[in-house]
Each structure stands twice: as C-alpha cells, then as structure tokens.
N, C-alpha and C. Protein backbone atom coordinates (compact mmCIF):
# COMPACT_ATOMS: atom_id res chain seq x y z
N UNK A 1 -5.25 6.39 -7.77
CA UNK A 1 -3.91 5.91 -7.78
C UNK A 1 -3.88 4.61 -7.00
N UNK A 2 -2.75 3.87 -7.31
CA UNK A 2 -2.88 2.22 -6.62
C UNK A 2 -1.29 2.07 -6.61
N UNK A 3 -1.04 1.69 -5.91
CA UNK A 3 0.21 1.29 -4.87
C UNK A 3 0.27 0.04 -4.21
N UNK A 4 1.06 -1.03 -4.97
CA UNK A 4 1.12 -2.23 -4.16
C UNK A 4 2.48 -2.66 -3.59
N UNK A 5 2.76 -3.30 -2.00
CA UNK A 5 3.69 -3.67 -1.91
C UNK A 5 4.06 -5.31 -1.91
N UNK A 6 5.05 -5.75 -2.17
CA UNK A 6 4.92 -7.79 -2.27
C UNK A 6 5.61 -7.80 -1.48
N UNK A 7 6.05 -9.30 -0.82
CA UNK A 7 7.46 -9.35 -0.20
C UNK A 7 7.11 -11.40 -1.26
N UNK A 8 8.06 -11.18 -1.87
CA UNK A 8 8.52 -12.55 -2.49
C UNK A 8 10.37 -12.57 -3.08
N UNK A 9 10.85 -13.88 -3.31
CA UNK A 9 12.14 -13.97 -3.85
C UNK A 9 11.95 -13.72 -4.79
N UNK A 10 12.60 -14.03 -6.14
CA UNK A 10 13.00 -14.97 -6.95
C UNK A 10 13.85 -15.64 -6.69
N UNK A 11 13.81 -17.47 -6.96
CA UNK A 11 14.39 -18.38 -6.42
C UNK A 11 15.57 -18.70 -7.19
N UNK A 12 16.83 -18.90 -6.73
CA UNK A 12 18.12 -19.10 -7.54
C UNK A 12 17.83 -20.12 -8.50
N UNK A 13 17.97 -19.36 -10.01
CA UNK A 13 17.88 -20.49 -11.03
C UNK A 13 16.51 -21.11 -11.20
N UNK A 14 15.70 -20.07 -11.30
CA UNK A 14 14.05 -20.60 -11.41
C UNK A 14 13.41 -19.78 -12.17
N UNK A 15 12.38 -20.08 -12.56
CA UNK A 15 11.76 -19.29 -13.37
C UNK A 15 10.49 -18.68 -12.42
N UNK A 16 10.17 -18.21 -10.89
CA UNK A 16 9.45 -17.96 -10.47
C UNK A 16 9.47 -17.79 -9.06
N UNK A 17 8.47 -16.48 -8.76
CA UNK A 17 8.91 -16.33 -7.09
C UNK A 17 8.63 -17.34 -5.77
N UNK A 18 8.74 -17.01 -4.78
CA UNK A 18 8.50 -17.78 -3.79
C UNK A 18 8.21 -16.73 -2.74
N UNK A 19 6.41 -16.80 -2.60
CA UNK A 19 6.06 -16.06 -1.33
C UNK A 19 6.80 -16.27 -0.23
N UNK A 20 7.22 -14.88 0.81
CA UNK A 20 8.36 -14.59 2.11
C UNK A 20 6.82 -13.76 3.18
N UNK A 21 6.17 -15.02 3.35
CA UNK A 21 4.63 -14.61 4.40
C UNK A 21 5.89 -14.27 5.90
N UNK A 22 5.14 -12.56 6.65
CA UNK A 22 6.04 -12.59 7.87
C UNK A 22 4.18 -11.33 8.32
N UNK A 23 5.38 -10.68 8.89
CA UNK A 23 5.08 -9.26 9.57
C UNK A 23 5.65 -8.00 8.99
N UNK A 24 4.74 -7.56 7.92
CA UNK A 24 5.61 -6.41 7.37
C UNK A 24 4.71 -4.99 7.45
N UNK A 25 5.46 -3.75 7.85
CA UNK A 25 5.20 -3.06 7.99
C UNK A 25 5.91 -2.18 7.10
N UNK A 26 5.68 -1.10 5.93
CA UNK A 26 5.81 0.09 5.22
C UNK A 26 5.58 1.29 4.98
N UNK A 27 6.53 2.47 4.37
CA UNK A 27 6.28 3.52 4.75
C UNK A 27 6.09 3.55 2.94
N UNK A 28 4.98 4.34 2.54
CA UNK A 28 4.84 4.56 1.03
C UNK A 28 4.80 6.06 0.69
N UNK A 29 5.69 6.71 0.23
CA UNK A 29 5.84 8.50 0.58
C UNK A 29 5.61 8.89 -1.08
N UNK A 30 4.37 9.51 -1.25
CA UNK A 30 3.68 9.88 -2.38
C UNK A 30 4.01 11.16 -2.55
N UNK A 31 4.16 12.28 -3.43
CA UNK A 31 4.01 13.25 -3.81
C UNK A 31 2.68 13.95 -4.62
N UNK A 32 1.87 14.19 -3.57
CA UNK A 32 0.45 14.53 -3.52
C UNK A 32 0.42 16.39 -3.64
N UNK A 33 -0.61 16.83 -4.69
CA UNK A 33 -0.77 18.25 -4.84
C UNK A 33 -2.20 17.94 -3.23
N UNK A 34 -2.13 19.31 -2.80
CA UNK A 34 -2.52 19.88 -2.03
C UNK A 34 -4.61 19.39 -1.95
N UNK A 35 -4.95 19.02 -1.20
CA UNK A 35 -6.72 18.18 -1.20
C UNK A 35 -6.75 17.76 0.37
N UNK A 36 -7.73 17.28 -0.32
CA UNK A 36 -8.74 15.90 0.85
C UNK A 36 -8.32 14.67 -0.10
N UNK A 37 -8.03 13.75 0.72
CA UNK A 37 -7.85 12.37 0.11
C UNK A 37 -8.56 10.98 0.59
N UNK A 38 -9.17 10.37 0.29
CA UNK A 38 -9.55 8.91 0.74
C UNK A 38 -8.42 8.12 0.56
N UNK A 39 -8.15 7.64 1.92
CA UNK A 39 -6.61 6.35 1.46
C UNK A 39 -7.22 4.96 2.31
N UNK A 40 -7.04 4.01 0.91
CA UNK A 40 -8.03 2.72 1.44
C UNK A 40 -7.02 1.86 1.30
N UNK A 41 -6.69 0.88 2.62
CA UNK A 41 -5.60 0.06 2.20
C UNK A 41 -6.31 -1.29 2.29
N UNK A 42 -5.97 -2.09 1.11
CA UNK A 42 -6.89 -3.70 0.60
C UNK A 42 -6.04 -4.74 0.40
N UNK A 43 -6.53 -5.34 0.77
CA UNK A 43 -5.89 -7.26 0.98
C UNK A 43 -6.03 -7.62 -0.42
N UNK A 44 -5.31 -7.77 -1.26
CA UNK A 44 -4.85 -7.94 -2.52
C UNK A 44 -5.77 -9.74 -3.24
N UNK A 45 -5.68 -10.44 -1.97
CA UNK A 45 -5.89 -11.68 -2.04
C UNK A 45 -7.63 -11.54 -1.98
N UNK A 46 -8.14 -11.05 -1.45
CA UNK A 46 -9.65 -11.21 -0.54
C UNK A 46 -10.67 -9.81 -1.47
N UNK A 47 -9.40 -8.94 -1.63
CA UNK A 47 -10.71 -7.57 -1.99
C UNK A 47 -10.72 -6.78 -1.07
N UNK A 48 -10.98 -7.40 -0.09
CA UNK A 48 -11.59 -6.55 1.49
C UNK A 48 -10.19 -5.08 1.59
N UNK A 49 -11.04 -4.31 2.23
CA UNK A 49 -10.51 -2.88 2.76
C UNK A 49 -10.23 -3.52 4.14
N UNK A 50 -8.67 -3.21 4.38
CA UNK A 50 -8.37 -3.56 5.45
C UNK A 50 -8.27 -2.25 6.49
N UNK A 51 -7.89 -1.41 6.09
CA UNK A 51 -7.63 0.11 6.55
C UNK A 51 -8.03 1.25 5.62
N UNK A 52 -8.95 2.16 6.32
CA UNK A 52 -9.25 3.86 5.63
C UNK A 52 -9.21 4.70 6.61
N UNK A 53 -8.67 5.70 5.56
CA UNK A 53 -8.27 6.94 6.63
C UNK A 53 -8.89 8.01 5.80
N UNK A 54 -9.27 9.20 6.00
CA UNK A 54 -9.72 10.37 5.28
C UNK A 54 -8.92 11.55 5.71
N UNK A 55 -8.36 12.25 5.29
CA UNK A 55 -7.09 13.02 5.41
C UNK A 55 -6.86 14.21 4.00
N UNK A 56 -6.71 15.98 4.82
CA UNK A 56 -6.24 16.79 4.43
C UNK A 56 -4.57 16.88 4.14
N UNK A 57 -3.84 17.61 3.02
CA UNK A 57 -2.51 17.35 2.90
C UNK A 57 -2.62 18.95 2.14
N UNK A 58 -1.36 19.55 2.72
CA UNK A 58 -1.00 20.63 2.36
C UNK A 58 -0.61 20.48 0.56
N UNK A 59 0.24 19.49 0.39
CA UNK A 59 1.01 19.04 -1.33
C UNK A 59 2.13 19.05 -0.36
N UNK A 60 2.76 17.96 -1.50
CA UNK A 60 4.17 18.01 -1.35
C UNK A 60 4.26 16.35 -0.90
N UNK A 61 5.49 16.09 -0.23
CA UNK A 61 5.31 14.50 -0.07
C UNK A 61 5.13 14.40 1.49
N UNK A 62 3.73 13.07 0.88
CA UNK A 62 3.12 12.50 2.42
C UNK A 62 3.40 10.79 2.28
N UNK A 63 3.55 10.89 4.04
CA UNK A 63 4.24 9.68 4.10
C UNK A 63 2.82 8.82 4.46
N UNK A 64 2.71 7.65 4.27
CA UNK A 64 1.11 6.96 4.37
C UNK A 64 2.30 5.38 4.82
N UNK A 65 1.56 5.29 6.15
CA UNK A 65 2.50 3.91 6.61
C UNK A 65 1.14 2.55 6.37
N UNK A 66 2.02 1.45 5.91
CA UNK A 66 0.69 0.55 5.79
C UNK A 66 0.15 -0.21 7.27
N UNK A 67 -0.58 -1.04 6.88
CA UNK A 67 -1.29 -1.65 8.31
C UNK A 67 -0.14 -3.01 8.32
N UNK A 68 -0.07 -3.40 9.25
CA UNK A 68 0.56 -4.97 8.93
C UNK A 68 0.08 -5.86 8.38
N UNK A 69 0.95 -6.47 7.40
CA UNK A 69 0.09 -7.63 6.50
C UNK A 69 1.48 -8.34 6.45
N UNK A 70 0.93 -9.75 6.04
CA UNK A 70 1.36 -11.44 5.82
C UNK A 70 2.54 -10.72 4.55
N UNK A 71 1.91 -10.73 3.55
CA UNK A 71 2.41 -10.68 1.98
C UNK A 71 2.45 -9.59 1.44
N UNK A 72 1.39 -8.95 0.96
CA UNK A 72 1.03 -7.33 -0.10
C UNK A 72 0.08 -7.13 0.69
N UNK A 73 -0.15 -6.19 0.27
CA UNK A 73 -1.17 -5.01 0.28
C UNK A 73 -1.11 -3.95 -0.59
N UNK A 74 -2.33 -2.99 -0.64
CA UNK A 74 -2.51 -2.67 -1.86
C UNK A 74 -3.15 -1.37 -1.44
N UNK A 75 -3.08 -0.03 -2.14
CA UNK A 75 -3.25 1.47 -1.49
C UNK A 75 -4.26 2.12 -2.45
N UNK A 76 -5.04 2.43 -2.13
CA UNK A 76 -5.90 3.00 -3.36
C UNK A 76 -6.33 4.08 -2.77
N UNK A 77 -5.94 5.01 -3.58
CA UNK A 77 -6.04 6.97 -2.61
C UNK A 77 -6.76 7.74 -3.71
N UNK A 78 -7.71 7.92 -3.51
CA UNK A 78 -8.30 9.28 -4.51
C UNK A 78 -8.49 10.91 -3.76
N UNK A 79 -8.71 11.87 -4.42
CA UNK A 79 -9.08 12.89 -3.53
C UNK A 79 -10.29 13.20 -3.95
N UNK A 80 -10.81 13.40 -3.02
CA UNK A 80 -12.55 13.87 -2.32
C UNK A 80 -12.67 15.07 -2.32
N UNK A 81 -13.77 15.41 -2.58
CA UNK A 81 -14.31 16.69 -2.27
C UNK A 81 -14.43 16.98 -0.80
C-alpha cells in the first residue's frame, strides 16, 4: 500500500500548483486487518527511506504519524511475516 501526503496550492486562475515548502507533520489513520507490518516512510523527491518502523496491530484503525518533511512524503506499509 502507498500513501502520499503534498502540501501545494492551486494558484488563483492558473493552470498549476505552487509548492507551500514549511514544517509539516501528519497523522495517516489506515484501516489495517490484524499482522506484522513494515511501515517505510520515503522522500518522494530522492527515493531515500526516511523513516521505518516494524510493528504488530491488533486490525482495525492505526494511526501512523509521519516524520517531518519540507513538502510530501510518501508511506509504503506491507505486512511481514
């Protein structure tokens, strides 16, 4: 599964956004059946894995907060054996 967040406008009367680079922090609340999960959070721009966590979940919805980033970031969660 892949989960991305942006922070951009669209600009009044334009045909296109305008990156809003800050300090953003998010809460992304998935509805996950019951595992082990790998949750890899990646710099959209670069590739690079910025944050992994390895984590049991009963099911039901889990809340997965991102790392701080400029622009996006990007969530890529599978479950593991």
């Amino acid at each position: 599964m892949l989960c991305i967040t942006h922070h951009s406008e669209l600009e009044h009367d334009q045909m296109y956004y305008l990156v809003k680079p800050g300090h953003y922090h998010e809460t992304v609340v998935l509805n996950l059946p019951g595992g082990t999960y790998q949750e890899d959070w990646v710099a959209p721009a670069s590739g690079a894995v910025v944050s992994s966590l390895k984590f049991t979940h009963q099911g039901g919805k889990k809340h997965l907060d991102t790392p701080e980033h400029a622009v996006d970031i990007a969530l890529r969660i599978k479950r593991v054996p």
